[in-house]
Protein backbone atom coordinates (compact mmCIF):
# COMPACT_ATOMS: atom_id res chain seq x y z
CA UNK A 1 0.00 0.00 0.00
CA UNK A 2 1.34 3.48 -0.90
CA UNK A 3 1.48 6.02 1.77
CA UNK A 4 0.94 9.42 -0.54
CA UNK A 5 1.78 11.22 2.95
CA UNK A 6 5.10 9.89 4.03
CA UNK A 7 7.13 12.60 2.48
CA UNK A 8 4.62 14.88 5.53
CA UNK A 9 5.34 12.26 8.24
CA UNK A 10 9.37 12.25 7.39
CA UNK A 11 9.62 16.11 7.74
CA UNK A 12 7.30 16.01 10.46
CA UNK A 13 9.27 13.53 12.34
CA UNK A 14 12.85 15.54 11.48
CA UNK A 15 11.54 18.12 13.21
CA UNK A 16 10.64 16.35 16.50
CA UNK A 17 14.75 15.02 15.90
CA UNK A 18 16.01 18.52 15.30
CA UNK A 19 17.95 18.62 18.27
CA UNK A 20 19.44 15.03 18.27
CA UNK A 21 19.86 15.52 14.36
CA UNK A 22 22.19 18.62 15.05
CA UNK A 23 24.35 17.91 17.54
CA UNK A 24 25.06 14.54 15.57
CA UNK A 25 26.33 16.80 12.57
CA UNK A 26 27.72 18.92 15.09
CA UNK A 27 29.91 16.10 16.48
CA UNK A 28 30.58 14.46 12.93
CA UNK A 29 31.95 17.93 12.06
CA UNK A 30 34.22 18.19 15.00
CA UNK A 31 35.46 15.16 14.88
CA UNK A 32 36.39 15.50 10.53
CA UNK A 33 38.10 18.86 11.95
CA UNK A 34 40.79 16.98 14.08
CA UNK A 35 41.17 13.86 11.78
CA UNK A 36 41.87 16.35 8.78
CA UNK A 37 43.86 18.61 11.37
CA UNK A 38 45.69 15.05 12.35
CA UNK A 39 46.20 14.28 8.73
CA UNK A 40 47.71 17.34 7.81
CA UNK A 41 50.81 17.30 10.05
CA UNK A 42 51.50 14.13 8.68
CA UNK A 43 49.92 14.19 4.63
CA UNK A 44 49.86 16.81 2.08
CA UNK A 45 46.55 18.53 1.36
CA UNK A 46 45.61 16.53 -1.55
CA UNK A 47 45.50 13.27 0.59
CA UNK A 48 42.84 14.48 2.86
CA UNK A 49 40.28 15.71 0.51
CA UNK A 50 36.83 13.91 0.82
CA UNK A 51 34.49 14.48 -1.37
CA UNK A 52 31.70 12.44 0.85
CA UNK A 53 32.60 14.93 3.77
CA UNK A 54 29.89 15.27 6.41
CA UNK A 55 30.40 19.27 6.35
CA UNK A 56 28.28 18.99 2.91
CA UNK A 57 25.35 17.41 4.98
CA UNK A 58 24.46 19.77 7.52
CA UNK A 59 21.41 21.16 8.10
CA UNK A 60 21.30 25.27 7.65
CA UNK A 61 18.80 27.31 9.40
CA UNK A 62 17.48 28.02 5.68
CA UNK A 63 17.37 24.44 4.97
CA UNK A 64 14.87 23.97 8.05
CA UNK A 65 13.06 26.67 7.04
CA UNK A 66 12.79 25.03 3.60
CA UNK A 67 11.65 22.12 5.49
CA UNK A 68 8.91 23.89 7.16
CA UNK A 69 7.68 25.54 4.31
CA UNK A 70 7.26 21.98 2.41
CA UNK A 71 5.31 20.46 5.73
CA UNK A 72 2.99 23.15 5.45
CA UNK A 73 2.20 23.08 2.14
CA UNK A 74 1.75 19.35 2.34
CA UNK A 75 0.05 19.03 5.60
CA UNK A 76 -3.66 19.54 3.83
CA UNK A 77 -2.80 16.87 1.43
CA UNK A 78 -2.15 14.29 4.95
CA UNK A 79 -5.38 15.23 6.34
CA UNK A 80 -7.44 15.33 3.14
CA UNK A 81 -6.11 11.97 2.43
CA UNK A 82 -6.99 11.08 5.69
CA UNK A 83 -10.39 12.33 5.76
CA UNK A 84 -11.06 10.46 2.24
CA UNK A 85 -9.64 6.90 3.13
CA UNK A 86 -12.30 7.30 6.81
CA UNK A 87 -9.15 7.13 8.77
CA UNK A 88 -9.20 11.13 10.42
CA UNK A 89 -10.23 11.12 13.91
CA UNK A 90 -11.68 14.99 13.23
CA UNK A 91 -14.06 13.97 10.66
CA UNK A 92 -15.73 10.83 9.18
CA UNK A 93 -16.18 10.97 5.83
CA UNK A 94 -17.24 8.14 3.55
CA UNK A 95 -14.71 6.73 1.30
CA UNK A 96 -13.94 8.39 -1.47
CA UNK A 97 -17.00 9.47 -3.14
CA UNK A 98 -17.47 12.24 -5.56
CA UNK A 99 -19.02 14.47 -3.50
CA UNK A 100 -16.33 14.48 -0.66
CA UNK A 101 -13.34 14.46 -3.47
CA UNK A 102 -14.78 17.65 -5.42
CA UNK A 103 -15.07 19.80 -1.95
CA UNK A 104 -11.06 18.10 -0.94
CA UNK A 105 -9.77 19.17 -4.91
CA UNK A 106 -11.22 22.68 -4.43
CA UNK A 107 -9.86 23.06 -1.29
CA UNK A 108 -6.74 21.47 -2.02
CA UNK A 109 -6.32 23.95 -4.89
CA UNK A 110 -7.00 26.98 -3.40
CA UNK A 111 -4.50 26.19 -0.91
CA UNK A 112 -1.85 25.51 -3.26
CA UNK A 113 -2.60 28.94 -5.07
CA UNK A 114 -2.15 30.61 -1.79
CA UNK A 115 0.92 28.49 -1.30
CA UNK A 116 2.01 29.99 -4.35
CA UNK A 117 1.66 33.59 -3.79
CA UNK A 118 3.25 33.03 -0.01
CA UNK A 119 6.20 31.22 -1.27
């Protein structure tokens, strides 16, 4: 079965990680600072490049922010999809029927077109 709304749940659950997720990257890029700084007393500089380095990883404020903006454009779609399979807690709705996919597709819509003059 295809989830439609696990790209929502993923950045949704990297926020609840933020913290964890950051000082991992924090302590990866520490810890490539003193192997390279190690290296270099004893290597020239081409022998430590890395191309897969952690640094290139790292989460940016603007990157979260990026993140945020994505959730919130996609949350409607979670609920919607929620609402239509009779799985929301807020409302039931019968599954999938004309009549409660025209009302989700205008909504849905309009939202986007917001989305698209905030963003």
């Amino acid at each position: 079965m295809t989830h439609w709304h696990g790209d929502e749940d993923a950045i949704e659950h990297a926020f609840i990680v933020k913290a964890p997720l950051d000082e991992l990257f924090f302590t990866a890029i520490r810890e490539d600072q003193r192997i390279k700084k190690s290296k270099s007393q004893h290597t020239s500089a081409d022998e430590i490049l890395d191309p897969g380095l952690i640094v290139t990883d790292e989460f940016s404020e603007d990157d979260w922010e990026d993140l945020n903006v994505i959730h919130d454009i996609l949350s409607p779609f979670t609920v919607w999809l929620l609402q239509l399979q009779g799985l929301s807690s807020q409302i039931k709705c019968s599954k999938g029927l004309v009549a409660d996919v025209i009302p989700a597709m205008d909504e849905l819509l309009s939202h986007l077109e917001q989305a698209r003059i905030n963003y």
